[in-house]
Protein backbone atom coordinates (compact mmCIF):
# COMPACT_ATOMS: atom_id res chain seq x y z
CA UNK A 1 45.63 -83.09 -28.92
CA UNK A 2 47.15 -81.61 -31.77
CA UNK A 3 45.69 -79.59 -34.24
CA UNK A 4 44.86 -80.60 -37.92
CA UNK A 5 45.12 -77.08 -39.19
CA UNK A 6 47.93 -76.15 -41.34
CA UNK A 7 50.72 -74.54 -39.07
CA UNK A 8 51.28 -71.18 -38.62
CA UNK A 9 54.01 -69.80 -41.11
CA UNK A 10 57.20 -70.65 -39.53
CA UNK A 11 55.99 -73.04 -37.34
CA UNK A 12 54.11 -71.28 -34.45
CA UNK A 13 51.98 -67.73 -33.70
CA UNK A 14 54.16 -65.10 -32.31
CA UNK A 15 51.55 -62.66 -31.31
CA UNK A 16 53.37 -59.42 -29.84
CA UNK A 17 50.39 -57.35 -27.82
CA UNK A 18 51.38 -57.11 -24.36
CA UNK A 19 48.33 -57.43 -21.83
CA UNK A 20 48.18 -56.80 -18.13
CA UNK A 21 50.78 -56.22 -15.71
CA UNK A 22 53.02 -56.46 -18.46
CA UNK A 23 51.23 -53.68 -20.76
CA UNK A 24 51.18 -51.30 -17.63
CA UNK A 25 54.48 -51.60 -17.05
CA UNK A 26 55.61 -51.04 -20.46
CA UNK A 27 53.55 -48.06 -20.90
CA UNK A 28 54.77 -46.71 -18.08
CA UNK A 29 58.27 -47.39 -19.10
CA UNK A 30 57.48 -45.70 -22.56
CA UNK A 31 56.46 -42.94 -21.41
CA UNK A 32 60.27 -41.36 -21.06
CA UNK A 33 61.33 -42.63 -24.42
CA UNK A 34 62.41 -40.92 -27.59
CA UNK A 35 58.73 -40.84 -29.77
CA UNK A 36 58.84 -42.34 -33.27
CA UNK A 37 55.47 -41.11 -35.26
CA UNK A 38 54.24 -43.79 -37.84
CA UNK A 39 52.53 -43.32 -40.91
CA UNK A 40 48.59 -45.35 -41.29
CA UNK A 41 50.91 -48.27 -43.25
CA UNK A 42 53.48 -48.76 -40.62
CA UNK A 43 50.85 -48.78 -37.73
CA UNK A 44 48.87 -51.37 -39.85
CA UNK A 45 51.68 -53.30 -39.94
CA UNK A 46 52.44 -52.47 -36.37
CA UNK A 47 48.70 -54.11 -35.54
CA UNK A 48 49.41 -56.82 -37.77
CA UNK A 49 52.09 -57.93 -35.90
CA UNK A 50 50.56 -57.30 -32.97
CA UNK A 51 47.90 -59.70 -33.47
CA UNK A 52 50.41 -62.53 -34.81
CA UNK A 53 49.35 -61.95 -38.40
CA UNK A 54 52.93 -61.58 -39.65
CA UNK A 55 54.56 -64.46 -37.57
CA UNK A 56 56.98 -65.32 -37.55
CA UNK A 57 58.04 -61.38 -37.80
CA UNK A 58 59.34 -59.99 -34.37
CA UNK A 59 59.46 -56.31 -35.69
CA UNK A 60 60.27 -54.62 -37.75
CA UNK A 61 63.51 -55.47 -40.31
CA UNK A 62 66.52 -55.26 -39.85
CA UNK A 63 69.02 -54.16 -42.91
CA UNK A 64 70.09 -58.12 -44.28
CA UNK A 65 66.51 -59.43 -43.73
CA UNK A 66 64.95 -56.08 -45.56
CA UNK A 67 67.70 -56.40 -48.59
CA UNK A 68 66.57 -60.48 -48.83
CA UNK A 69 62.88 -59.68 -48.89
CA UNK A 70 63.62 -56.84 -51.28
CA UNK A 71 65.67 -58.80 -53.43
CA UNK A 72 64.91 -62.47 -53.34
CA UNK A 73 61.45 -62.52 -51.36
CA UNK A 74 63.39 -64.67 -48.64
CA UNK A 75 64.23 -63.56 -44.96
CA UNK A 76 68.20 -64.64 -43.35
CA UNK A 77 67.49 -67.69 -42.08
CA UNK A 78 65.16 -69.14 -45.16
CA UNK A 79 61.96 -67.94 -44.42
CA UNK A 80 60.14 -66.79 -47.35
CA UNK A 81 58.58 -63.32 -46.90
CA UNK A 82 57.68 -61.61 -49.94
CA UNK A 83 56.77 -57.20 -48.94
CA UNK A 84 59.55 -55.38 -46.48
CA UNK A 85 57.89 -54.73 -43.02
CA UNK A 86 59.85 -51.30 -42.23
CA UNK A 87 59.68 -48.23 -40.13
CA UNK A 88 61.24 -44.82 -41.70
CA UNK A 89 62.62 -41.91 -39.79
CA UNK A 90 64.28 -38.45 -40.76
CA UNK A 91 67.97 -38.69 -40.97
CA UNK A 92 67.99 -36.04 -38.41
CA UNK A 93 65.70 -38.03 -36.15
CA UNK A 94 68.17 -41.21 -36.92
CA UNK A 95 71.14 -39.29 -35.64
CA UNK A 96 69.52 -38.99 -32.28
CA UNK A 97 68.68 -42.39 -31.57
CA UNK A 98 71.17 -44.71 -30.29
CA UNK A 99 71.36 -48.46 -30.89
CA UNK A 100 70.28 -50.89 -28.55
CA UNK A 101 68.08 -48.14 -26.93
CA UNK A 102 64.29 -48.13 -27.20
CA UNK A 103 61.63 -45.57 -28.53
CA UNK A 104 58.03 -44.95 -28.62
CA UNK A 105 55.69 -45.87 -31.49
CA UNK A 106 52.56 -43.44 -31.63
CA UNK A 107 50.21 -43.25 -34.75
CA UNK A 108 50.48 -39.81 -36.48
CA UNK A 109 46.75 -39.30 -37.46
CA UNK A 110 45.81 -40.60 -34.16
CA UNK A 111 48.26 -39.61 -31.49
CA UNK A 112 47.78 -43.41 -29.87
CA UNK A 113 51.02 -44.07 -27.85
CA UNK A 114 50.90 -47.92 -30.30
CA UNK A 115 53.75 -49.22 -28.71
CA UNK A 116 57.96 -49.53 -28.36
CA UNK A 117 60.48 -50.76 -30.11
CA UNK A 118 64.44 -51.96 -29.29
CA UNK A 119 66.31 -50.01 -32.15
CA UNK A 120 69.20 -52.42 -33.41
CA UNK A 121 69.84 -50.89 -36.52
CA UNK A 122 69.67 -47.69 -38.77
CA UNK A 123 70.26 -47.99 -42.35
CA UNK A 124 69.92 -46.15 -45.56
CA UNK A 125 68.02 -47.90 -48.44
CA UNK A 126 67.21 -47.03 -52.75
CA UNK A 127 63.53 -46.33 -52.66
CA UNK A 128 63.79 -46.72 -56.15
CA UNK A 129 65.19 -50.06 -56.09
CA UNK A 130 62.36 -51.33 -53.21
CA UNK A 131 59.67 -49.84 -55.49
CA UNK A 132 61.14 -52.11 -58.86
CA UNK A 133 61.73 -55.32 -56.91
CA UNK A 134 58.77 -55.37 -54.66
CA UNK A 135 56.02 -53.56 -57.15
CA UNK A 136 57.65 -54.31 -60.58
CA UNK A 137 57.13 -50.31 -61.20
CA UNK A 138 59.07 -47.15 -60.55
CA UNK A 139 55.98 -45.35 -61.74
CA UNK A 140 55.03 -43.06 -58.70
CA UNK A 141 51.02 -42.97 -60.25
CA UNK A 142 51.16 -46.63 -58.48
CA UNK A 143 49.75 -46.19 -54.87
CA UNK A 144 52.30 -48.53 -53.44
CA UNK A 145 55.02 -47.11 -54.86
CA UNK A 146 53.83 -43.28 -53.75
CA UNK A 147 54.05 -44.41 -50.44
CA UNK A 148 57.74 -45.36 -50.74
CA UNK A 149 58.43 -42.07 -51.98
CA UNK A 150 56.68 -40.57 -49.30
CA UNK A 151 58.26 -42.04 -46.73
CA UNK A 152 61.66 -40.97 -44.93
CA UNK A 153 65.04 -41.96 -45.93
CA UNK A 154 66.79 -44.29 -42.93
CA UNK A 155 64.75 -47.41 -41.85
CA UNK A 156 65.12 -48.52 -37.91
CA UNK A 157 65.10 -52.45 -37.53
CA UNK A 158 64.37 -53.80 -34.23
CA UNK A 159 61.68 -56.21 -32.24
CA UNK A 160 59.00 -54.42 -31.30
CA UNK A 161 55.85 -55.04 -28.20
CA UNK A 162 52.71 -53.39 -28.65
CA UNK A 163 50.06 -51.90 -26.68
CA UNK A 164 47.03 -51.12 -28.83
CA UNK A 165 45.24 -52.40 -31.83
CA UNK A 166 44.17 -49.50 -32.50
CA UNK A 167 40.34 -48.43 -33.19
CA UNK A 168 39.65 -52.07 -34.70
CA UNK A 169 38.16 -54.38 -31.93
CA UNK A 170 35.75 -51.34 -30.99
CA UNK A 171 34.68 -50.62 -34.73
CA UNK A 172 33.97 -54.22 -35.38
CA UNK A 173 33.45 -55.95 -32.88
CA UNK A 174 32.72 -60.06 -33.21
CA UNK A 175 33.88 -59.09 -37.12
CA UNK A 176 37.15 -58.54 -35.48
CA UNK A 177 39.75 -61.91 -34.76
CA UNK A 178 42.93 -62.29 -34.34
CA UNK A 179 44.44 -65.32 -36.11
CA UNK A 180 44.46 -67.65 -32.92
CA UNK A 181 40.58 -66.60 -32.17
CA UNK A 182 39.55 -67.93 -36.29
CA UNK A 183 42.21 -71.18 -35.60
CA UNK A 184 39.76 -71.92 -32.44
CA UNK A 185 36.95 -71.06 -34.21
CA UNK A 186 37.82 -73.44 -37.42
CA UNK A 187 39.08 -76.50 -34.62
CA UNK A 188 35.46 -76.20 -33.09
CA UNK A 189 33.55 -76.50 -36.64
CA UNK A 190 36.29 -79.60 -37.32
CA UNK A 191 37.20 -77.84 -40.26
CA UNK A 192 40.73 -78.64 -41.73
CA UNK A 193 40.61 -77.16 -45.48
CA UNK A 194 39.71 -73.89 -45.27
CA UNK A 195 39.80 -71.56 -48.25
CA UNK A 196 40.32 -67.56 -47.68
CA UNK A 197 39.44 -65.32 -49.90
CA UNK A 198 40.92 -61.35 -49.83
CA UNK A 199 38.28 -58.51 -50.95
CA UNK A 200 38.84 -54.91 -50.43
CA UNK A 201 35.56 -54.70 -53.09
CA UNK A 202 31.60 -55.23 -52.26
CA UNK A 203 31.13 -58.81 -53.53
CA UNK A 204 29.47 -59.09 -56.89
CA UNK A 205 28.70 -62.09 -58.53
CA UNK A 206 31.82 -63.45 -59.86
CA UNK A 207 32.93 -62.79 -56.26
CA UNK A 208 30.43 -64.75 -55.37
CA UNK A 209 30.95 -67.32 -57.55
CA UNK A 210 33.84 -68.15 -56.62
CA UNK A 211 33.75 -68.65 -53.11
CA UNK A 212 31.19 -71.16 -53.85
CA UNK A 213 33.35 -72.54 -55.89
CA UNK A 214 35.96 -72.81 -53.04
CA UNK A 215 33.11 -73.89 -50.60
CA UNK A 216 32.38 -77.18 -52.82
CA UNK A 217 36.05 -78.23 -52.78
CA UNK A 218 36.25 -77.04 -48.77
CA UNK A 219 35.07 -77.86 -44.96
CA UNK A 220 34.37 -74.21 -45.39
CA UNK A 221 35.37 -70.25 -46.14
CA UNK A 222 37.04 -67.71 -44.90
CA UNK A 223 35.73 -64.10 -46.20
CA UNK A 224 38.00 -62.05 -44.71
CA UNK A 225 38.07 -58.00 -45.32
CA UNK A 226 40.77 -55.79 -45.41
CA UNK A 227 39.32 -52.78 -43.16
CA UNK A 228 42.80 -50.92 -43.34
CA UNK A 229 43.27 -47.75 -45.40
CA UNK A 230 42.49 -47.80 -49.05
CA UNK A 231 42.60 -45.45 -52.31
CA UNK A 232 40.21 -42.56 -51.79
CA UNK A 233 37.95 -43.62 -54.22
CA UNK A 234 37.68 -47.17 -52.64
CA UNK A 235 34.23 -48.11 -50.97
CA UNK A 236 34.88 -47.45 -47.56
CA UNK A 237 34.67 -50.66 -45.28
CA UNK A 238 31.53 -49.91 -43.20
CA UNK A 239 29.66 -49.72 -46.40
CA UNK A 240 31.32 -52.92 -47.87
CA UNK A 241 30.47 -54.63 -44.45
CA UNK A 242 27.01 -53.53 -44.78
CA UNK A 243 26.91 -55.46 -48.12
CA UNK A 244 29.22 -58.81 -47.17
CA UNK A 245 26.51 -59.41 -44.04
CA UNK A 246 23.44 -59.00 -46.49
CA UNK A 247 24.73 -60.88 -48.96
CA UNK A 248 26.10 -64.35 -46.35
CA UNK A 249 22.08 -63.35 -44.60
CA UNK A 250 20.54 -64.29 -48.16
CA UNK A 251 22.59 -65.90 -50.58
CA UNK A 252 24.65 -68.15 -48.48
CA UNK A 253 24.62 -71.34 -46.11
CA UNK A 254 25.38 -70.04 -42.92
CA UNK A 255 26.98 -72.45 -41.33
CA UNK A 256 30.09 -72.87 -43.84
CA UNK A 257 31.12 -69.27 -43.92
CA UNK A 258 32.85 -67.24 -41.15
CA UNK A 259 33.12 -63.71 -41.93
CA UNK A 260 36.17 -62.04 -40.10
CA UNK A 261 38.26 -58.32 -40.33
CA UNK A 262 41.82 -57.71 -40.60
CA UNK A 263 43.57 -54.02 -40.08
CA UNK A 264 46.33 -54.45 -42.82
CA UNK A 265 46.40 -50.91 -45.01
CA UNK A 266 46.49 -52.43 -48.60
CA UNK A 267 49.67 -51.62 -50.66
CA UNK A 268 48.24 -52.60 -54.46
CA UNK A 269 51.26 -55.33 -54.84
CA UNK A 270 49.68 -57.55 -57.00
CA UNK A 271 51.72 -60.92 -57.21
CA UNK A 272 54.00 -59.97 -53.79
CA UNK A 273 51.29 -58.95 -51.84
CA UNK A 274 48.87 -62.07 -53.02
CA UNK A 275 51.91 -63.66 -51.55
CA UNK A 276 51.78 -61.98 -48.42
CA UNK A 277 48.01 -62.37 -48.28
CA UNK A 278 48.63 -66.40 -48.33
CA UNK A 279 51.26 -65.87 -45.45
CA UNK A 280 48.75 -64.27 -43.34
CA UNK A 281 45.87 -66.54 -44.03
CA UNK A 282 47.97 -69.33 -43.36
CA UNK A 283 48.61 -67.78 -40.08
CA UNK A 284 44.91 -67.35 -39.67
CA UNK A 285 44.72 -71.31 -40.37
CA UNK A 286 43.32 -71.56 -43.56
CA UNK A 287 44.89 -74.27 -46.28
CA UNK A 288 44.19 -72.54 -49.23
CA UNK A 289 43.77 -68.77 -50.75
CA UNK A 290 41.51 -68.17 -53.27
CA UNK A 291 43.73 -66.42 -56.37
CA UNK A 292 41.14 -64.83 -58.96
CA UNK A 293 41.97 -62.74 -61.83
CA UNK A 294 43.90 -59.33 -61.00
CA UNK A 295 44.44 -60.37 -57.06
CA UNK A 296 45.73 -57.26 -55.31
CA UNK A 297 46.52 -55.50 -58.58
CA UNK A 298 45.93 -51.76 -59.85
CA UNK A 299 45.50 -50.34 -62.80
CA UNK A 300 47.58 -52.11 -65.79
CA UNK A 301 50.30 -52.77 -63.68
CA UNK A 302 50.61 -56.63 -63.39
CA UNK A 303 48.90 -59.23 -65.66
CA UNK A 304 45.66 -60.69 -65.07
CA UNK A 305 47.06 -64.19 -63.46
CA UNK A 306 50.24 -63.05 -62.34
CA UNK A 307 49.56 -63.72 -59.20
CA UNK A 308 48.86 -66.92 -59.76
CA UNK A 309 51.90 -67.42 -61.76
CA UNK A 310 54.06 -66.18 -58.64
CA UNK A 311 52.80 -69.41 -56.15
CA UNK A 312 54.94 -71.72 -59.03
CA UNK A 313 58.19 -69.45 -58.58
CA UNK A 314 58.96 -69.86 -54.91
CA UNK A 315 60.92 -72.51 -53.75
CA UNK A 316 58.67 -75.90 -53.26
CA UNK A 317 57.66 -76.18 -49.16
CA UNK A 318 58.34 -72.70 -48.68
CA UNK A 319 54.80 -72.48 -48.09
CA UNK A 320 52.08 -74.94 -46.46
CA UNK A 321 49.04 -72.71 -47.37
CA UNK A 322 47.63 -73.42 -51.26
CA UNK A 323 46.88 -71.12 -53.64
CA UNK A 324 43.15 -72.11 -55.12
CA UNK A 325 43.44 -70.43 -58.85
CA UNK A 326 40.32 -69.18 -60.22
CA UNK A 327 39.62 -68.34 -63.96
CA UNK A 328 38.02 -64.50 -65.05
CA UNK A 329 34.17 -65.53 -63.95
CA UNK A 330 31.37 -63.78 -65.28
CA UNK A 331 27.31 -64.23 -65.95
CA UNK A 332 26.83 -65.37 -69.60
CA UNK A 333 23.68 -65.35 -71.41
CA UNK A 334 23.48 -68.16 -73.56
CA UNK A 335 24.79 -70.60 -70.93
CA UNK A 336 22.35 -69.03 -68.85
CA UNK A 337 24.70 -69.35 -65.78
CA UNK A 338 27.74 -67.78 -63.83
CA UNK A 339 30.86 -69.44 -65.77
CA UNK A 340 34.33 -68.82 -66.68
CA UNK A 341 36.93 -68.58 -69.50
CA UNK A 342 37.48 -72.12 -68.94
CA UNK A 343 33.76 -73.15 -68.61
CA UNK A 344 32.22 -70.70 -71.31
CA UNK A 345 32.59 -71.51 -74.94
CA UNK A 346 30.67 -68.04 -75.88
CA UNK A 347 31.77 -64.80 -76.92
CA UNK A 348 32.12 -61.05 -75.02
CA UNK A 349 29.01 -60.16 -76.58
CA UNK A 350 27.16 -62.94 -74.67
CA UNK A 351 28.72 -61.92 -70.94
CA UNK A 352 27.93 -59.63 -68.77
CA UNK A 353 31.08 -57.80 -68.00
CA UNK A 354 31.48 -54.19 -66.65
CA UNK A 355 34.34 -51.87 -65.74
CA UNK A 356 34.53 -50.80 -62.40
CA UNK A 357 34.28 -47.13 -63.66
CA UNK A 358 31.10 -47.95 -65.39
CA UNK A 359 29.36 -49.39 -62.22
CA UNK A 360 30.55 -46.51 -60.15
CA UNK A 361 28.84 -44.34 -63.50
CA UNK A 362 25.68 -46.40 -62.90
CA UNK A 363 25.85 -45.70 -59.38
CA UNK A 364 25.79 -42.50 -58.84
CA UNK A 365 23.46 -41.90 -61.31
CA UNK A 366 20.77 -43.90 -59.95
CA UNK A 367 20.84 -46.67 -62.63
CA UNK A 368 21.23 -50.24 -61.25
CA UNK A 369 23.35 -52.28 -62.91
CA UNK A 370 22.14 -55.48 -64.84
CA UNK A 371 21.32 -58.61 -61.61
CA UNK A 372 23.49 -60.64 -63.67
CA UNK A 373 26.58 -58.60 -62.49
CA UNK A 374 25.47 -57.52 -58.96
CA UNK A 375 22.54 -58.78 -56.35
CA UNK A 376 19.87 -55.92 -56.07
CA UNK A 377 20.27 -56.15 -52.66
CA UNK A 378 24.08 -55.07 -52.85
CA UNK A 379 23.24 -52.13 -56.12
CA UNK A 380 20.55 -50.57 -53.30
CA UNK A 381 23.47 -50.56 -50.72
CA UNK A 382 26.15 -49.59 -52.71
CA UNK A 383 23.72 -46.97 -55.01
CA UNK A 384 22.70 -45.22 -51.53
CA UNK A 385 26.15 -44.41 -50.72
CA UNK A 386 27.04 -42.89 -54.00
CA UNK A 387 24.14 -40.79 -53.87
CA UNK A 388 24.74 -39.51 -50.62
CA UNK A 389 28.33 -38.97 -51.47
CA UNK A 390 27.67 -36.57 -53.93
CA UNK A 391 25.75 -34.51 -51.33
């Protein structure tokens, strides 16, 4: 029988972790080989396209698909991909790999042999020019951008197989799926509109909001956490997880929200990465992504709807999932109700709206900020660990 979902991106799951026999032998195989060390955002990625996140991807790119995605957002043969998926390596390390042979992938902070890779090509690329097309910013104070500059200066291209997924299934556990596990899981509720929404944030109200919001239009939701690495000052994601489970426990009906990890190591892109969050979600089977104000951005760095705006600018069909654009949503007073710019016909001085850098202020001094803006049961959470982190 064939399945209602929306199709994988590309047209089917290409899930690269080896398993069994097959694993063994590889690892074996690997053992001998040239060793390639990758940084935490190349063995996200690496796990990403492990688990079939990033399909139709093989590997990692090659020099014409990596100078498309860089430049136009669009892969050799069509396929729209908007962030290059690279490796770096030392020009000195470059020179003593040969084409067509393979190496070994291990993480650098862990020392996890992650898996290999068949090295097609070598080339040299403007980490300047990457930085302007794919973040809109040369500016090295953006944490995207930093990481380009950090990296090294030749980029291998080449299919990859992979061993591990890391630390992830362990550390969560059922919270954990791969995209085939939440397309099985979705087919068995008979849900076919399915609305994701990104957070690398607690959930506050307007959070909230709006994926209630998404669940009136929809069979259901998708919350769906990104547990890679983050900006220091970030909340780190057992803490955040601690707060998405008490809030679904209390404030949500059960049965219409699945609550699933991914390992992807956010990059900050704003209106190309909201891009490749839809990708990914539509690999994970959901129709639509939720697109609030300031999705994926940092700092002042992109407008407040840009990425929004971007889902009108690609070529019609490129994609199947939806983009489901929400308005700035906030608690007003006289309306006496969560609401929106389009909804609310008051002024700032009747809603409740609160920089980041003031809540964190309230925080960690012990003051909880107003329920309107947060759930008490999320302030005590989130209040606790700033506390302690001043310890």
């Amino acid at each position: 029988m064939s399945s209602k979902l929306v199709a994988p991106h590309g047209g089917i799951l290409k899930p690269l972790l080896l398993s069994g026999s097959e694993l063994t032998e590889e690892k074996k195989k690997a053992e001998g080989l040239p060793v390639v060390e990758l940084n935490s955002r190349e063995t996200s990625d690496l796990i990403m396209l492990a688990i079939g996140a990033f399909s139709p991807l093989n590997g990692f790119m090659t020099e014409r698909d990596y100078e498309g995605v860089v430049k136009n957002m669009m892969m050799t043969e069509g396929t729209l991909w908007p962030i290059p998926i690279t490796l770096s390596v030392s020009e000195s390390q470059a020179g003593s790999i040969r084409i067509n042979s393979e190496i070994v992938l291990v993480d650098k902070e862990s020392g996890e042999m992650m898996g290999s890779m068949l090295v097609k090509e070598k080339y040299a690329y403007d980490k300047k020019l990457e930085a302007k097309h794919v973040f809109g910013t040369e500016d090295e104070k953006h944490p995207g951008v930093a990481k380009i500059y950090e990296q090294h200066n030749i980029y291998l291209g080449g299919p990859v197989k992979v061993f591990s997924e890391g630390p992830y299934p362990e550390l969560y556990g059922d919270y954990y799926a791969r995209p085939a596990e939440t397309r099985a899981i979705f087919e068995e509720k008979g849900w076919v509109r399915i609305a994701g929404f990104q957070t690398r944030n607690p959930i506050h109200r307007s959070h909230e909001y709006v994926t209630k919001i998404a669940m009136e239009v929809s069979d259901g939701i998708l919350i769906h956490p990104l547990v890679g690495k983050l900006k220091s000052d970030d909340i780190p994601a057992d803490i955040r997880m601690k707060c998405y489970t008490t809030l679904i426990d209390k404030y949500y009906v059960k049965d219409n929200v699945v609550l699933k990890v991914y390992p992807m190591e956010m990059r900050y892109g704003g209106p190309r990465e909201a891009l490749l969050h839809a990708i990914f979600r539509q690999n994970f089977g959901c129709s639509h992504l939720i697109i609030g104000r300031d999705h994926a951005g940092v700092g002042n760095y992109y407008g407040p709807f840009d990425a929004q705006k971007i889902f009108d600018e690609i070529p019609e069909g490129s994609l199947e999932i939806k983009p489901l654009n929400i308005d700035w949503t906030f608690w007003c007073h006289k309306c006496g109700e969560m609401a929106s710019m389009k909804t609310c016909p008051h002024g700032k001085e009747d809603r409740v709206l609160i920089s980041g850098t003031r809540v964190r202020e309230m925080l960690s001094n012990g003051e909880m900020p107003p329920e309107e803006f947060t759930r008490p049961e999320i302030s005590k959470i989130l209040m606790e660990y700033y506390q302690n982190s001043k310890i």
